[in-house]
C-alpha atoms as a PDB file:
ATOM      1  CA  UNK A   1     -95.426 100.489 -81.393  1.00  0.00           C
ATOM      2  CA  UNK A   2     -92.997 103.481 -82.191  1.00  0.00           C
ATOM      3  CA  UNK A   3     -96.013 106.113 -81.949  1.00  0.00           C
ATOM      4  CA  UNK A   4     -97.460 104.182 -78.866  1.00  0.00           C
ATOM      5  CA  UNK A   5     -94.344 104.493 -76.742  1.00  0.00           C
ATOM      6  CA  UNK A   6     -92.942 107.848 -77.957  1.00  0.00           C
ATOM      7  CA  UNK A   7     -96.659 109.250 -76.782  1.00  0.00           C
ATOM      8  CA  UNK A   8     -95.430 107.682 -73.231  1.00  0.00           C
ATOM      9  CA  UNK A   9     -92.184 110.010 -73.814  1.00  0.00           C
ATOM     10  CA  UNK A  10     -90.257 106.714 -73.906  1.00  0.00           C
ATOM     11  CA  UNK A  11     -87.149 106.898 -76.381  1.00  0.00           C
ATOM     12  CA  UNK A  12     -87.685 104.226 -79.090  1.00  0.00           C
ATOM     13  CA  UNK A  13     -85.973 103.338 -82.350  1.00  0.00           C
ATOM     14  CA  UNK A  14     -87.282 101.250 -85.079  1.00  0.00           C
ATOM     15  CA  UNK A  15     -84.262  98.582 -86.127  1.00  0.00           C
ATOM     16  CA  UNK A  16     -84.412  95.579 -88.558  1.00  0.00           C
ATOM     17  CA  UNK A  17     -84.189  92.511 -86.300  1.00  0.00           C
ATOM     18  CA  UNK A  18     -80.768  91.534 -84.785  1.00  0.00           C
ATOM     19  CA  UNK A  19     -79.318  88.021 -86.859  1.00  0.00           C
ATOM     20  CA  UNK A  20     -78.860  86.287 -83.148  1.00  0.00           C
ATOM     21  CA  UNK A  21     -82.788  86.444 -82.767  1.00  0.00           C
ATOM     22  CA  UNK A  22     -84.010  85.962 -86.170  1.00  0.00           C
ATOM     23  CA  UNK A  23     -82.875  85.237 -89.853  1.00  0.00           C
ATOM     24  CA  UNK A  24     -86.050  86.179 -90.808  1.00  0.00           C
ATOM     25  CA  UNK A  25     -86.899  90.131 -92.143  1.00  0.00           C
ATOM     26  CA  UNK A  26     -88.214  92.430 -89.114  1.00  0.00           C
ATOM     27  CA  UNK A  27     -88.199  95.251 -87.731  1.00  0.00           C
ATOM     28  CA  UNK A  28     -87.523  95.378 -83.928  1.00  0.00           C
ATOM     29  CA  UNK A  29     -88.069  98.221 -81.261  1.00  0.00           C
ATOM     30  CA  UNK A  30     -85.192  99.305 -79.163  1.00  0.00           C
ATOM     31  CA  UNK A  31     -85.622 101.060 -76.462  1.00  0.00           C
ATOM     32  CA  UNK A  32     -83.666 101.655 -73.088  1.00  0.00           C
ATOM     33  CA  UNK A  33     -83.276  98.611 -70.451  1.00  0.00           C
ATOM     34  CA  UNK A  34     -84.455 100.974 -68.441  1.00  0.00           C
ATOM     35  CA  UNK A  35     -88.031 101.352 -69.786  1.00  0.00           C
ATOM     36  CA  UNK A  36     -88.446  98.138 -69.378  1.00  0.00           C
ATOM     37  CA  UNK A  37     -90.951  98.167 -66.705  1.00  0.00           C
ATOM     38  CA  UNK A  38     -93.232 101.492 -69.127  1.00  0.00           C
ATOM     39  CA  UNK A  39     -92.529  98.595 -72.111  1.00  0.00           C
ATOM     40  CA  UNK A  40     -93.997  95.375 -70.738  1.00  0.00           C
ATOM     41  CA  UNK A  41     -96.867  97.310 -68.971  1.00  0.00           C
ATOM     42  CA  UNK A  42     -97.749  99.123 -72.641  1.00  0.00           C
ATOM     43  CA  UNK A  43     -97.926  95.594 -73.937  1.00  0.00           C
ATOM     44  CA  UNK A  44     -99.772  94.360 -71.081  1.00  0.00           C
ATOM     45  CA  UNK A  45    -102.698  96.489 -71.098  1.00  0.00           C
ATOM     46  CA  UNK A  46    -102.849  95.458 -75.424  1.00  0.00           C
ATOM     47  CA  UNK A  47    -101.433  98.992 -75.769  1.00  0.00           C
ATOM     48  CA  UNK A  48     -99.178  97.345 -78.209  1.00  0.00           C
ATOM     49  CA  UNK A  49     -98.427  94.097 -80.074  1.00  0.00           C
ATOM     50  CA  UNK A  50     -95.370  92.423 -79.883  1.00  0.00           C
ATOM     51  CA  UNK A  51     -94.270  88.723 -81.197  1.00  0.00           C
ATOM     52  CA  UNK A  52     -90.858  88.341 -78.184  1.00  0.00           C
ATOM     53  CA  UNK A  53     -89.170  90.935 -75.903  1.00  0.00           C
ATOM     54  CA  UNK A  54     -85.478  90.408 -75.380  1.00  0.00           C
ATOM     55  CA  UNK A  55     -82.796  92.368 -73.954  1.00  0.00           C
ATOM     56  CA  UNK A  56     -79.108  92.874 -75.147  1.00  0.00           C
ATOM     57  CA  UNK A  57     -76.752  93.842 -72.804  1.00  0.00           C
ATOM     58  CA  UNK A  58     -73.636  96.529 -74.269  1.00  0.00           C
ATOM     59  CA  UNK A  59     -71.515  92.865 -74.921  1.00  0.00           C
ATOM     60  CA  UNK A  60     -74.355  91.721 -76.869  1.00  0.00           C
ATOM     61  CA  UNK A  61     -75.814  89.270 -74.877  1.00  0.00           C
ATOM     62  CA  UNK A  62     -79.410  88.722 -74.940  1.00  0.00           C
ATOM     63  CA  UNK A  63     -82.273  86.929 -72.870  1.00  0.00           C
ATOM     64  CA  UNK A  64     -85.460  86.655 -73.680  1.00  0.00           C
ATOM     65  CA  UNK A  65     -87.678  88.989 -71.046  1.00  0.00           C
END
């Protein structure tokens, strides 16, 4: 996913999972809110593989995408 997106030019950061989504051990991608659109079209077209897509806003709130 990391070399997928960064090939796009998108800015992306490998992270372990946050605790609110999962207990389990993970990595997540985080990338900017507003890449969004460049993120769910990637995934879309099988470009890359993802199990959820959330977003967390600055006060830590997140929704599922």
């Amino acid at each position: 996913m990391e070399r997928a997106l960064k090939e796009k030019e998108l800015a992306v950061k490998l992270i372990p999972v946050p605790r609110v989504i999962s207990s389990s051990c993970g990595l997540a991608a985080r990338t900017m809110v507003d890449d969004i659109d460049n993120v769910k079209a990637a995934i879309a077209a099988g470009e890359i593989e993802v199990d959820e897509t959330y977003v967390m806003t600055d006060n830590g709130d997140i929704r599922p995408v």
